[in-house]
Protein backbone atom coordinates (compact mmCIF):
# COMPACT_ATOMS: atom_id res chain seq x y z
CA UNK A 1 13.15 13.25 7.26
CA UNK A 2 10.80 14.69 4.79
CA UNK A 3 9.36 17.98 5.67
CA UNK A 4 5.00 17.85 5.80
CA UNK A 5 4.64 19.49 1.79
CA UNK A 6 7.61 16.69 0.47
CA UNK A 7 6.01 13.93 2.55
CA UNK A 8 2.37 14.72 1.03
CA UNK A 9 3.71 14.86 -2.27
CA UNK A 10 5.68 11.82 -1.96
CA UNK A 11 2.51 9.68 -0.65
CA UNK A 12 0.07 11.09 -3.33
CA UNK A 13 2.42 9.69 -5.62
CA UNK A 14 2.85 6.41 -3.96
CA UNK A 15 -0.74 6.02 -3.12
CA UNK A 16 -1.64 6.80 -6.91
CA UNK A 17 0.56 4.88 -8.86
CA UNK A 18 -0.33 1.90 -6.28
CA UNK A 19 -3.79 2.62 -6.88
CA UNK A 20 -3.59 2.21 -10.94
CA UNK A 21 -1.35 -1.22 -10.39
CA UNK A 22 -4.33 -2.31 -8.26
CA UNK A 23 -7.11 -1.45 -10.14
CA UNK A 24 -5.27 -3.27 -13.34
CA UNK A 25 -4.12 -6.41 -11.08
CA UNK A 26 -7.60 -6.00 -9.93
CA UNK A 27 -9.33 -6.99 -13.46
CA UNK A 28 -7.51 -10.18 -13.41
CA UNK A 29 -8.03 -11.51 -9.49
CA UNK A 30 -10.97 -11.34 -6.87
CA UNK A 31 -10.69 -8.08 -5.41
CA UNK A 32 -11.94 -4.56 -5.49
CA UNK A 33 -9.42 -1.25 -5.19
CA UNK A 34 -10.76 1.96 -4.11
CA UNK A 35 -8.93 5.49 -3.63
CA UNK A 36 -10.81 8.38 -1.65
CA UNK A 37 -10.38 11.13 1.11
CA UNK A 38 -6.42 10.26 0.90
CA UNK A 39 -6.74 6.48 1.84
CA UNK A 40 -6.51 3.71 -0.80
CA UNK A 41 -8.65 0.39 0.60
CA UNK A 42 -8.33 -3.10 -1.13
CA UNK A 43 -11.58 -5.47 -0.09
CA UNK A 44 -11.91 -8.82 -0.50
CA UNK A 45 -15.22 -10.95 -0.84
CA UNK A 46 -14.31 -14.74 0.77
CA UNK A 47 -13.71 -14.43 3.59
CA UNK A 48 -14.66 -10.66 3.82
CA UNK A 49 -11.17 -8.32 4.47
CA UNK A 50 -10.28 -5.21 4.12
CA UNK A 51 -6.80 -3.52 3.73
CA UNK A 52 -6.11 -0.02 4.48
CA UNK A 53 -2.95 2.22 3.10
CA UNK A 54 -2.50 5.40 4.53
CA UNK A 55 -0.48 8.16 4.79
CA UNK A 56 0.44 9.22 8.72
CA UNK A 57 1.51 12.72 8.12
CA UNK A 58 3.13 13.64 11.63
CA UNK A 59 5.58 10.71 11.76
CA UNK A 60 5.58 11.27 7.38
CA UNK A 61 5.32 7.22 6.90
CA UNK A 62 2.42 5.12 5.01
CA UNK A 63 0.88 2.78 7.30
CA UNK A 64 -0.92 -0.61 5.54
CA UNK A 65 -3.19 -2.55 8.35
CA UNK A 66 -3.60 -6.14 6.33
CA UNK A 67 -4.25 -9.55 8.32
CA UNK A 68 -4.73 -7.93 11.64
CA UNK A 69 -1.13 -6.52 11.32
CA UNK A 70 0.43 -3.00 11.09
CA UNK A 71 2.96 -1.83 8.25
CA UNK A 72 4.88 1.12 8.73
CA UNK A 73 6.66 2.25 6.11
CA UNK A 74 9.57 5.01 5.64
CA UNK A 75 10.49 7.19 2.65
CA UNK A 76 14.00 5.70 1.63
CA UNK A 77 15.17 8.94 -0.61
CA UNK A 78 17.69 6.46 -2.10
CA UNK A 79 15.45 3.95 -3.63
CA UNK A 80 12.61 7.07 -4.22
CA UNK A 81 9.62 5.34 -2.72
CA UNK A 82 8.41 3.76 0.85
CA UNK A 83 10.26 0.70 2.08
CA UNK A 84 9.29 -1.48 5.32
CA UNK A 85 12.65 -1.06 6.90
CA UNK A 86 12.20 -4.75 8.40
CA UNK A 87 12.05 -6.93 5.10
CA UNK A 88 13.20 -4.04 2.49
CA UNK A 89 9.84 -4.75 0.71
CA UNK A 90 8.64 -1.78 -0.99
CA UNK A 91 4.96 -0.41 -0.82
CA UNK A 92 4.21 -2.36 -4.56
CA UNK A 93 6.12 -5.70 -2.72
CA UNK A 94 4.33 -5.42 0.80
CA UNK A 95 1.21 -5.52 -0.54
CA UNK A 96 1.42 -7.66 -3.46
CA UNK A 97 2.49 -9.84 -0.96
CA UNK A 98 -0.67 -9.63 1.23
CA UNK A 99 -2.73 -9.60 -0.96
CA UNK A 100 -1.00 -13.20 -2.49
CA UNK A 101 -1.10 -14.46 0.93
CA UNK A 102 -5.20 -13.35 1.01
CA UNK A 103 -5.91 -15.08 -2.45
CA UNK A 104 -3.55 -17.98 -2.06
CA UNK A 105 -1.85 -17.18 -5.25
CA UNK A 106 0.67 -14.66 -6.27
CA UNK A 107 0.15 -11.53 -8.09
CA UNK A 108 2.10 -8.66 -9.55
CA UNK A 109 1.49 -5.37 -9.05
């Protein structure tokens, strides 16, 4: 496990590279991307949704609450980034994913 200082420089990173996929892949499809106070949201117009990603420091995953559901995802120090341990999606997959399933068309991140 990472200790605190690793895991909050791991999730910066994460959160801001997501962020600049999202605000390009934003440009292109119907929704807005916003990073501040550590939390990156992703809101939709029609119908009105929100995603959250977020770091959870004490158990040093990134949590992502999309379509009434929680992600938890782990640092996998062999692949270098944050993996949902249940599908093997990375953070980039999972939410390209929801955010595909949201629109009703696929997008790449």
């Amino acid at each position: 496990m990472l200790d605190e200082q690793a895991f909050q420089k791991c999730a910066d990173a994460a959160l801001d590279d997501l962020y600049g996929s999202l605000a390009d892949a934003a440009e292109q499809h119907d929704f807005d991307a916003d990073f501040s106070s550590g939390a990156l949201t992703v809101e939709f117009e029609e119908p009105r949704t929100k995603f959250v990603v977020s770091p959870n420091s004490p158990v040093r995953q990134i949590w992502v609450s999309a379509h009434s559901r929680s992600f938890k995802l782990d640092w996998d120090a062999g692949r270098n980034t944050f993996v949902l341990l249940q599908t093997g999606q990375d953070l980039k997959q999972l939410i390209a994913e929801q955010i595909g399933i949201q629109l009703g068309e696929s997008i790449a991140l």
